[in-house]
C-alpha atoms as a PDB file:
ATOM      1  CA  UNK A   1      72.687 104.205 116.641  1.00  0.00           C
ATOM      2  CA  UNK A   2      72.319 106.612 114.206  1.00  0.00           C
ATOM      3  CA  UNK A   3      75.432 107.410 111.747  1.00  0.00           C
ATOM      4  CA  UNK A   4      73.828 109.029 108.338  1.00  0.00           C
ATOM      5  CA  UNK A   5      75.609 112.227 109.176  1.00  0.00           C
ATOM      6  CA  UNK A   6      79.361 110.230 110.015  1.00  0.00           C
ATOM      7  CA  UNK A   7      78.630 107.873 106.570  1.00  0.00           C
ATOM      8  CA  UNK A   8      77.480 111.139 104.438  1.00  0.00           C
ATOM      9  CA  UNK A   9      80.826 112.719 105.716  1.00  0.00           C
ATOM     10  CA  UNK A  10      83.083 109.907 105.126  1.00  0.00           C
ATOM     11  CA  UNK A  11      82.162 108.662 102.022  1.00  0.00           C
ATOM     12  CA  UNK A  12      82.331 112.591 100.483  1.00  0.00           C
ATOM     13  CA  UNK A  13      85.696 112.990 102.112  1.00  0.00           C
ATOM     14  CA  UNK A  14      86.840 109.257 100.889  1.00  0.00           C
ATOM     15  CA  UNK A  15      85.876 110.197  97.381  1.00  0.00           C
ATOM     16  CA  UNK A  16      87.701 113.816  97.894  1.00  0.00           C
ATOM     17  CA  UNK A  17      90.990 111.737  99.307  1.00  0.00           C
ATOM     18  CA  UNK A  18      90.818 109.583  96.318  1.00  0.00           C
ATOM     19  CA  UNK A  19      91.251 112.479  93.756  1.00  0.00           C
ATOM     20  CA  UNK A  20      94.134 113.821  95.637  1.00  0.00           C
ATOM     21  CA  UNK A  21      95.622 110.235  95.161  1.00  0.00           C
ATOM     22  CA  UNK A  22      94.708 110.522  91.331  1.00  0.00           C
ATOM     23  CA  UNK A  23      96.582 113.258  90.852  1.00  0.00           C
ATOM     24  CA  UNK A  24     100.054 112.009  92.134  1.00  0.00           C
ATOM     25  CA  UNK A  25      99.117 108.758  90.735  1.00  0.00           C
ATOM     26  CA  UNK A  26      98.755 110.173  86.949  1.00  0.00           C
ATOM     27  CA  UNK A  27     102.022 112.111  87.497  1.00  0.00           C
ATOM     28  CA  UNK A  28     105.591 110.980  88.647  1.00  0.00           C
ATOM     29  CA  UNK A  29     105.703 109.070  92.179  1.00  0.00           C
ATOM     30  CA  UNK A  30     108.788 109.989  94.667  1.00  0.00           C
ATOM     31  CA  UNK A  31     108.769 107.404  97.383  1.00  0.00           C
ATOM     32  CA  UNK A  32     110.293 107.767 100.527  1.00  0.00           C
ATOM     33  CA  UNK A  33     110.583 105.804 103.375  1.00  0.00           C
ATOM     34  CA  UNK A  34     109.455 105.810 107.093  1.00  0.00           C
ATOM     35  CA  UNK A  35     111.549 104.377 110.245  1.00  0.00           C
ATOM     36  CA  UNK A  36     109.688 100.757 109.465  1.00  0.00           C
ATOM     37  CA  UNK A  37     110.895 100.568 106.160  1.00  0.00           C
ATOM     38  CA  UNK A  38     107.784 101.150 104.545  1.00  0.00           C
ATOM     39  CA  UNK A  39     107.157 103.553 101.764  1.00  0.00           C
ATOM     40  CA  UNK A  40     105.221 106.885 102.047  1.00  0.00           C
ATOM     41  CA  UNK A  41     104.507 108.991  98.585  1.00  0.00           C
ATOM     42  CA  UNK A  42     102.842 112.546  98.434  1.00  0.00           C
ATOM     43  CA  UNK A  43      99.502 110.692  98.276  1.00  0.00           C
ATOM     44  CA  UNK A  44      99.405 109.182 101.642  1.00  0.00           C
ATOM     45  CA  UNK A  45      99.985 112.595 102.728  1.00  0.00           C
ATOM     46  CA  UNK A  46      97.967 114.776 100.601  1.00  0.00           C
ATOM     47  CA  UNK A  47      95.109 112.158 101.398  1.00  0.00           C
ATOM     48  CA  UNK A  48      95.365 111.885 105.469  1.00  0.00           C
ATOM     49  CA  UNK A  49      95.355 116.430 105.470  1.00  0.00           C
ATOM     50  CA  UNK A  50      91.809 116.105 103.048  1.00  0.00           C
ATOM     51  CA  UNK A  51      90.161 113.113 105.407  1.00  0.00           C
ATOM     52  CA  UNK A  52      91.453 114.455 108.786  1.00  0.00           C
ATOM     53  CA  UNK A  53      91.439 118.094 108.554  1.00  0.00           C
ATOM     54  CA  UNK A  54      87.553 117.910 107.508  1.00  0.00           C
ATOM     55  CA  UNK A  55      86.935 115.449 110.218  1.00  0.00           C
ATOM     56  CA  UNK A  56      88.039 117.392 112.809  1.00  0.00           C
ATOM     57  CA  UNK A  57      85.953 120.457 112.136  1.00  0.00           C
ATOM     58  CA  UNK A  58      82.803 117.909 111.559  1.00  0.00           C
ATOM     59  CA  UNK A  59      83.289 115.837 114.597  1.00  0.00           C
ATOM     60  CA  UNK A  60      85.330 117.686 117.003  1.00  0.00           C
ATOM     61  CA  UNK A  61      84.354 115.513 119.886  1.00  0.00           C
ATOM     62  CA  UNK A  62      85.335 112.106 118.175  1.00  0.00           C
ATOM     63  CA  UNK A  63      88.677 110.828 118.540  1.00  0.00           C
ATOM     64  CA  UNK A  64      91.454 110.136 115.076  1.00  0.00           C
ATOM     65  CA  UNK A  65      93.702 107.888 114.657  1.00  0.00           C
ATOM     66  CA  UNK A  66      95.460 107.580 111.268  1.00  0.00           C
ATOM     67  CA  UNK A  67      98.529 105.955 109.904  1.00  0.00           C
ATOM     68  CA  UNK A  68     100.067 109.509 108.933  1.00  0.00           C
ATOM     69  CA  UNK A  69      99.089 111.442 111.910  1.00  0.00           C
ATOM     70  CA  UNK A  70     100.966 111.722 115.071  1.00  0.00           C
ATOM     71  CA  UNK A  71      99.552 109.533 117.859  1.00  0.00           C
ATOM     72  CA  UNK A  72      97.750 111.453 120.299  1.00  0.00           C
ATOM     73  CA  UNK A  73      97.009 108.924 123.217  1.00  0.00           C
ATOM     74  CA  UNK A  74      94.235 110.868 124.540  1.00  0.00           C
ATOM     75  CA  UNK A  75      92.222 109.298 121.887  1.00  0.00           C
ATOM     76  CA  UNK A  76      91.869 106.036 124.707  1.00  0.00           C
ATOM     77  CA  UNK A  77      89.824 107.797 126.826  1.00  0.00           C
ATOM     78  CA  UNK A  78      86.654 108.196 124.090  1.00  0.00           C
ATOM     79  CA  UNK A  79      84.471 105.964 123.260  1.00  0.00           C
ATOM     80  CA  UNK A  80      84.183 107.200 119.661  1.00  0.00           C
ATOM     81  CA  UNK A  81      87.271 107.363 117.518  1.00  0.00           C
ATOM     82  CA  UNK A  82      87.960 107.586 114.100  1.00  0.00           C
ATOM     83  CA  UNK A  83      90.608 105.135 112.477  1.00  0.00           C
ATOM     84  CA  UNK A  84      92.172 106.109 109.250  1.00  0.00           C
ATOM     85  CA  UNK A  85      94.243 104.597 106.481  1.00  0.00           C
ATOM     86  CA  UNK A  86      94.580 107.634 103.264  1.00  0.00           C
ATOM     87  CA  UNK A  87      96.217 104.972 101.408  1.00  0.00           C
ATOM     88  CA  UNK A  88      96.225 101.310 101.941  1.00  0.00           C
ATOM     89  CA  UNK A  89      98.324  99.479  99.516  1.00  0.00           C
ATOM     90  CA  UNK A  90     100.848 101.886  98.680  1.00  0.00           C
ATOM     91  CA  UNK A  91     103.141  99.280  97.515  1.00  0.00           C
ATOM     92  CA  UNK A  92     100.711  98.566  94.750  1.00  0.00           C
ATOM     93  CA  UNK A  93     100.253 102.694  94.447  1.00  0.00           C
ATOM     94  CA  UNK A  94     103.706 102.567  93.526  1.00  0.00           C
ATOM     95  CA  UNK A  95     103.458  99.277  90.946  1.00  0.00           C
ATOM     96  CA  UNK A  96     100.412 101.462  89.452  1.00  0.00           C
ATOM     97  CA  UNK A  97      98.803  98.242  89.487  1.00  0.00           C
ATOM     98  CA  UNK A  98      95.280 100.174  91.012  1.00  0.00           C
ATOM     99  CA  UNK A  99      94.702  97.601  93.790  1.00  0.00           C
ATOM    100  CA  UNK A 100      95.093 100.491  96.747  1.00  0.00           C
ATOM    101  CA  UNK A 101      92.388 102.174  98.607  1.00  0.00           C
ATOM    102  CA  UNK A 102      91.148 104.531 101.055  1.00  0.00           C
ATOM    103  CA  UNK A 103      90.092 103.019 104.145  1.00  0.00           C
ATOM    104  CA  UNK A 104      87.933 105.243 106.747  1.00  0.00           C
ATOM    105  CA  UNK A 105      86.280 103.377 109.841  1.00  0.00           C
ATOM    106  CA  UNK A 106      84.770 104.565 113.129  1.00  0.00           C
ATOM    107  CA  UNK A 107      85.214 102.925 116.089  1.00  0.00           C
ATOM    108  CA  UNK A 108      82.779 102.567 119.156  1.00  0.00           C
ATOM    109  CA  UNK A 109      83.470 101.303 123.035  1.00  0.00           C
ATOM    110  CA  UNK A 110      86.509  99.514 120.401  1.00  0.00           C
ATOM    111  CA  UNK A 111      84.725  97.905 117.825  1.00  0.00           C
ATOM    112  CA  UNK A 112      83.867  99.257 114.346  1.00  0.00           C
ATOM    113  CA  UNK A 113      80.812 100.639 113.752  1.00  0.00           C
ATOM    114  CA  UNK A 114      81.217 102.058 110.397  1.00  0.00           C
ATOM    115  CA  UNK A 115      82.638 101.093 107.704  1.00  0.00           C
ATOM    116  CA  UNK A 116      84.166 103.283 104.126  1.00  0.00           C
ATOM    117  CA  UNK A 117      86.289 101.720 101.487  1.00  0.00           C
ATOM    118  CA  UNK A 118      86.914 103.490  98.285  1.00  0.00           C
ATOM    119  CA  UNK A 119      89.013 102.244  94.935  1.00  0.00           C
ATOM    120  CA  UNK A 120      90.380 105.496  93.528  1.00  0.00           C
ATOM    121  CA  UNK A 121      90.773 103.620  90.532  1.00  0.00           C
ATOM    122  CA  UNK A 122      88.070 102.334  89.389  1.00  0.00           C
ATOM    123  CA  UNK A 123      85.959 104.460  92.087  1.00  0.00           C
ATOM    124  CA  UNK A 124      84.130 101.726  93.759  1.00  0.00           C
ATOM    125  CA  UNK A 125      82.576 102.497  96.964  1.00  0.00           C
ATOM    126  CA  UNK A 126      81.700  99.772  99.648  1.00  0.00           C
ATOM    127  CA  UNK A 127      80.720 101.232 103.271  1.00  0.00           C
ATOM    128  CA  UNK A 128      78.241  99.726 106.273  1.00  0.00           C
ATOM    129  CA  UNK A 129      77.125 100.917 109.453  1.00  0.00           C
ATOM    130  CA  UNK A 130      76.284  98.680 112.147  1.00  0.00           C
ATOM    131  CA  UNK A 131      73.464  97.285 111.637  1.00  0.00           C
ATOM    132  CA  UNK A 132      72.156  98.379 108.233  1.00  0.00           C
ATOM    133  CA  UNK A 133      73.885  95.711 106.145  1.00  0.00           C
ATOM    134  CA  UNK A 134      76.972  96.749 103.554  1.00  0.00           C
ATOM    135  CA  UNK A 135      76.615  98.184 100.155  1.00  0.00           C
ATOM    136  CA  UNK A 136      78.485  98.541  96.993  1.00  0.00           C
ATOM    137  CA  UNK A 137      78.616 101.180  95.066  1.00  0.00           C
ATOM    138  CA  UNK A 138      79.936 102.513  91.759  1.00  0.00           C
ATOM    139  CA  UNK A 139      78.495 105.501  88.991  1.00  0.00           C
ATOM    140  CA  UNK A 140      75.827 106.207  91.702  1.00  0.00           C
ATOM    141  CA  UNK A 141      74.235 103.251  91.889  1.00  0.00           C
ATOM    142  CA  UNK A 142      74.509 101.427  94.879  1.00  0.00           C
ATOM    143  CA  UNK A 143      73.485  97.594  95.985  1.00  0.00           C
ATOM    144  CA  UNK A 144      73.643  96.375  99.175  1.00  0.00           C
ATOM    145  CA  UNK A 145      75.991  92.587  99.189  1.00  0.00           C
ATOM    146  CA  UNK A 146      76.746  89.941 101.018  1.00  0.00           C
ATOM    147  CA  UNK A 147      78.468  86.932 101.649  1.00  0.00           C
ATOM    148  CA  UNK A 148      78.516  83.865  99.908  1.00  0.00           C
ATOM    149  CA  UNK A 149      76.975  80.636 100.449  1.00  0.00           C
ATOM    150  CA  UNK A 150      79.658  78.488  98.881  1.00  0.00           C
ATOM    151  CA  UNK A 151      81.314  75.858 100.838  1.00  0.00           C
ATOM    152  CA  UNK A 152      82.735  73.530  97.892  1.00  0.00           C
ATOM    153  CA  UNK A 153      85.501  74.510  96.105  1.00  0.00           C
ATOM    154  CA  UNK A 154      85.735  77.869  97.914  1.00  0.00           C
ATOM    155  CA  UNK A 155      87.935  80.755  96.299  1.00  0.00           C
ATOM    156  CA  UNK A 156      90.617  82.125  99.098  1.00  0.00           C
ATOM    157  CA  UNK A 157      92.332  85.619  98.325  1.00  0.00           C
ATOM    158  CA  UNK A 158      95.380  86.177  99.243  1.00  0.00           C
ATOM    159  CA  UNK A 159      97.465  89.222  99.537  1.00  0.00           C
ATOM    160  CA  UNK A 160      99.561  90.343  96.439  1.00  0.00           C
ATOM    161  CA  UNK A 161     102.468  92.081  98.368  1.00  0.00           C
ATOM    162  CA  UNK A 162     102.849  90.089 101.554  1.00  0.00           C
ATOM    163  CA  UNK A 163     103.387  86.625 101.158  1.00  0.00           C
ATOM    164  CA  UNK A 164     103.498  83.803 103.857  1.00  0.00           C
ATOM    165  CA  UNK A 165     104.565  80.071 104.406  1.00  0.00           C
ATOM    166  CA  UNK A 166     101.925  80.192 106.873  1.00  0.00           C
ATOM    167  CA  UNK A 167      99.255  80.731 104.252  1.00  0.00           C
ATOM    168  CA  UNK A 168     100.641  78.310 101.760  1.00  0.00           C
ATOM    169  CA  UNK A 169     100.694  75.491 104.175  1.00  0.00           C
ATOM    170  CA  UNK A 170      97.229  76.564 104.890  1.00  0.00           C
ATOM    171  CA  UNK A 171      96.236  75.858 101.251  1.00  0.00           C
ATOM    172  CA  UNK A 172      98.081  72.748 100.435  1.00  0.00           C
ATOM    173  CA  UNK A 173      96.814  71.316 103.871  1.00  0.00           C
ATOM    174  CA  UNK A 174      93.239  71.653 102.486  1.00  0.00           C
ATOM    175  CA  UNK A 175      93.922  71.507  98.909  1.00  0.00           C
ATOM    176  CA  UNK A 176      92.892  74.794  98.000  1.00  0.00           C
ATOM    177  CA  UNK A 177      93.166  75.184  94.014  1.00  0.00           C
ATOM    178  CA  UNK A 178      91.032  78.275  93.478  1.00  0.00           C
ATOM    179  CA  UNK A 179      92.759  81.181  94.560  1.00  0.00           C
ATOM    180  CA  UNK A 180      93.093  85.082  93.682  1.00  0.00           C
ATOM    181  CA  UNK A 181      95.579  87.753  94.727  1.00  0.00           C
ATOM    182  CA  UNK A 182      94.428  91.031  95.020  1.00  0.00           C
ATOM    183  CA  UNK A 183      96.023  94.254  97.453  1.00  0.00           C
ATOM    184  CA  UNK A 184      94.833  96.242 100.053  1.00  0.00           C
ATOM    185  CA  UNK A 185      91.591  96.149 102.426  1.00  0.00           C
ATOM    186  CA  UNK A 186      90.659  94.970  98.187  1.00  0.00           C
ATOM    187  CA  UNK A 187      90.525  91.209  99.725  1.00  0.00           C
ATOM    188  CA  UNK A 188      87.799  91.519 102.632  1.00  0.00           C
ATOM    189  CA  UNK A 189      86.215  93.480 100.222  1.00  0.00           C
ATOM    190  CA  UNK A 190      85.792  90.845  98.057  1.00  0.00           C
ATOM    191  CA  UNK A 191      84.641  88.193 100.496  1.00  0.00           C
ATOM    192  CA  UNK A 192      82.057  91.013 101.719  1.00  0.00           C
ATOM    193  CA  UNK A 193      80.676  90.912  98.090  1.00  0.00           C
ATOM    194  CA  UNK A 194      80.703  87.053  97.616  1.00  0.00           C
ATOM    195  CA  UNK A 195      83.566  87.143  95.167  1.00  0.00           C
ATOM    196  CA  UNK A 196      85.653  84.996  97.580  1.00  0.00           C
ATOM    197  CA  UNK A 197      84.558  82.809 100.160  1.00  0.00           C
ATOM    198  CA  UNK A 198      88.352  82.875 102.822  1.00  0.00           C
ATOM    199  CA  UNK A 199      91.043  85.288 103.435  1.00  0.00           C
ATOM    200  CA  UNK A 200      93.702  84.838 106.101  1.00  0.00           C
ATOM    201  CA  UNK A 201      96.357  86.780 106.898  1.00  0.00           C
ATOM    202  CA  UNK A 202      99.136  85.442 109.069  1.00  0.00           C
ATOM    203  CA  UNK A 203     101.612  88.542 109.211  1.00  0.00           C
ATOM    204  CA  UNK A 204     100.974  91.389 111.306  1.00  0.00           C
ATOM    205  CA  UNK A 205      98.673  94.374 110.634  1.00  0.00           C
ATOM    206  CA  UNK A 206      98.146  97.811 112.000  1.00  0.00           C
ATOM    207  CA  UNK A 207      94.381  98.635 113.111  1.00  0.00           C
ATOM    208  CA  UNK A 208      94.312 101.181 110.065  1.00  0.00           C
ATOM    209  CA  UNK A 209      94.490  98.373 107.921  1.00  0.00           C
ATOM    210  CA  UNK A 210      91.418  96.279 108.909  1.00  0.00           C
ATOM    211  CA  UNK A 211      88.742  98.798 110.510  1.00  0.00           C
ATOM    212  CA  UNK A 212      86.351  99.687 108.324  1.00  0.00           C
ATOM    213  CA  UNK A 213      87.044  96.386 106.769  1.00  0.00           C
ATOM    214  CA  UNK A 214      85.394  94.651 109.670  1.00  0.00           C
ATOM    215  CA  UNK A 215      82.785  96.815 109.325  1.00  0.00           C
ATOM    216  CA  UNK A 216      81.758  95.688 105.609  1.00  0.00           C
ATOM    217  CA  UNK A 217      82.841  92.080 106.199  1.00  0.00           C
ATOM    218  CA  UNK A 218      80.360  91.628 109.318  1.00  0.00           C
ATOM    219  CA  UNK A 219      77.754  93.282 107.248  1.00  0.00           C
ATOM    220  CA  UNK A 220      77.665  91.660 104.628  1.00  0.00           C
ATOM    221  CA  UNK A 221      77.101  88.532 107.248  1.00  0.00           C
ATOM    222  CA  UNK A 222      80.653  87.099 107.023  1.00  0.00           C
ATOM    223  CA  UNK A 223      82.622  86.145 110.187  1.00  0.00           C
ATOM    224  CA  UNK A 224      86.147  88.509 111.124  1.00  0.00           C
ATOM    225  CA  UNK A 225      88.173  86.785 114.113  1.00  0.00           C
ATOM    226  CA  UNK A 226      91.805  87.489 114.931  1.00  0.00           C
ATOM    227  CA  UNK A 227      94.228  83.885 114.275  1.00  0.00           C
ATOM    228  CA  UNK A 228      92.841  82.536 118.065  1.00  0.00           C
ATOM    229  CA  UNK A 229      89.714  83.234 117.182  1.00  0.00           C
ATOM    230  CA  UNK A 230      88.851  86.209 119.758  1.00  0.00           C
ATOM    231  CA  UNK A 231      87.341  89.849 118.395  1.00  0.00           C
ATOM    232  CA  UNK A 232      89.366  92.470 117.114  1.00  0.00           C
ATOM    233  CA  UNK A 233      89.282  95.349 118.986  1.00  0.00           C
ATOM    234  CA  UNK A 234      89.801  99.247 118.261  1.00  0.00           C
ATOM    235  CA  UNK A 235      91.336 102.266 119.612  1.00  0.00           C
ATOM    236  CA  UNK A 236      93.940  99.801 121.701  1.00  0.00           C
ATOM    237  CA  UNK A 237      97.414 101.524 123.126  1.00  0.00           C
ATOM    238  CA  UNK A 238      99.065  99.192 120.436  1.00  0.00           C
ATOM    239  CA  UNK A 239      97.727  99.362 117.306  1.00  0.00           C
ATOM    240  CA  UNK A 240      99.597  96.292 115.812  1.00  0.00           C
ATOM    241  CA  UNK A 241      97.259  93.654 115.029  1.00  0.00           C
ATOM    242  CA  UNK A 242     100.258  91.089 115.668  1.00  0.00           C
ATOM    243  CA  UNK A 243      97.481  87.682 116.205  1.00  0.00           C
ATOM    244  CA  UNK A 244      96.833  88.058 112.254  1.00  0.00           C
ATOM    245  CA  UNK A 245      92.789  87.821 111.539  1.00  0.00           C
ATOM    246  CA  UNK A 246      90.301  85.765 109.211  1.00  0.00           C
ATOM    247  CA  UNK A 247      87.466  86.591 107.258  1.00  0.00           C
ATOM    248  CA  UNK A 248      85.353  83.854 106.050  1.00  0.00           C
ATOM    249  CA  UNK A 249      82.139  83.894 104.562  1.00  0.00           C
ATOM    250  CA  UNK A 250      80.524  80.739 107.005  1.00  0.00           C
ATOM    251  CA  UNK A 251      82.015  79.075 109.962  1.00  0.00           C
ATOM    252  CA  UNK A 252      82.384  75.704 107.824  1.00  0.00           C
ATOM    253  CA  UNK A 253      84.944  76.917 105.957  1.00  0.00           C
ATOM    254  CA  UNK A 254      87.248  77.569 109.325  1.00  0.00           C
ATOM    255  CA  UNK A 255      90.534  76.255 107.747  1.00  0.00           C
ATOM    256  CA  UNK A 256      92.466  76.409 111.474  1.00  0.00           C
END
């Protein structure tokens, strides 16, 4: 399938997103806080108008679903459908620690097809379309990555924010001494470039949060199961991911 148009769109408009984000982010952040208890800042919101606003006049036909839009269930019945986080990691927007990103996927028959992560930060690109492998890219320059082929003394990355007994018992059980904590869709990200070689995530996500994650991570030839080891799936009535997921670079280093 061809995407060059959908990838051209979404990278511009994940790059356009991130400067909205820089400019609350360089200022004073009010926080408030949604029915779940988690935070929402003018950035989440000033990003999701920029990416879905322009997506709807480009692709009127494809279907959008974002974490700061209003459901609109009619999105199940299309096979295409966008699926949108303007600000993962706005816990660590709000510690200023620059670990947060701008996650933009597309989703096809319910699996992700493309693939757009950028680091407002530090503005680091990675994006992938089925298919055509994942690339990194920063100052214009871009490289296309993959997994590692480590299987000694692998590297796991683990979430900064969200921590879990699950996960610790994990690494004792295997004696896992070489770990790294980084936030947001940051940590598939860096098993997608061969920076770590496991991630697993034991609490609950929304399908926002791991979309065009997939994407990259399959790309770059790693492996991205849910916690029973089945596919994750897009565009669902529920859009909690409540099995957890893996991403590993090869099946050897399957720590369940």
């Amino acid at each position: 399938m061809n995407l060059d148009k959908e990838l051209k769109v979404t990278k511009e408009l994940a790059i356009l997103a991130g400067k909205e984000i820089m400019k609350v982010y360089e200022n004073s952040i009010e926080v408030e806080y949604k029915e779940d208890e988690s935070p929402l800042t003018k950035a989440d919101e000033k990003s999701n108008e920029v990416i879905v606003s322009r997506l709807r006049k480009e692709f009127s036909e494809y279907a959008i679903l974002s974490e700061e839009s209003e459901d609109d269930k009619s999105r199940l019945d299309n096979d295409w459908c966008f699926v949108i986080d303007p600000l993962d990691g706005t816990k660590e927007f709000i510690k200023r620690n620059g670990e947060f990103t701008v996650n933009i996927a597309l989703t096809y028959k319910k699996k992700s097809v493309l693939g757009v992560i950028y680091v407002p930060v530090t503005k680091e690109l990675y994006y992938a379309t089925k298919g055509n492998g994942a690339f990194y890219e920063v100052n214009g320059q871009a490289e296309k990555i993959k997994v590692s082929d480590r299987t000694d003394n692998i590297r796991l990355v683990m979430s900064r924010s969200h921590a879990s007994e699950n996960l610790q018992e994990l690494i004792d059980k295997h004696d896992i001494t070489n770990t790294k904590r980084a936030g947001s869709s940051l940590k598939g990200c860096k098993v997608a470039k061969g920076e770590a070689e496991v991630y697993y995530r034991f609490n609950p996500t929304m399908e926002w949060d791991t979309a065009a994650m997939q994407c990259i991570v399959e790309e770059a030839g790693g492996i991205f199961k849910q916690m029973d080891h089945s596919e994750m799936l897009y565009n669902r009535r529920n859009s909690l991911n409540d099995k957890g997921f893996y991403i590993i670079n090869r099946e050897e280093n399957q720590l369940l």
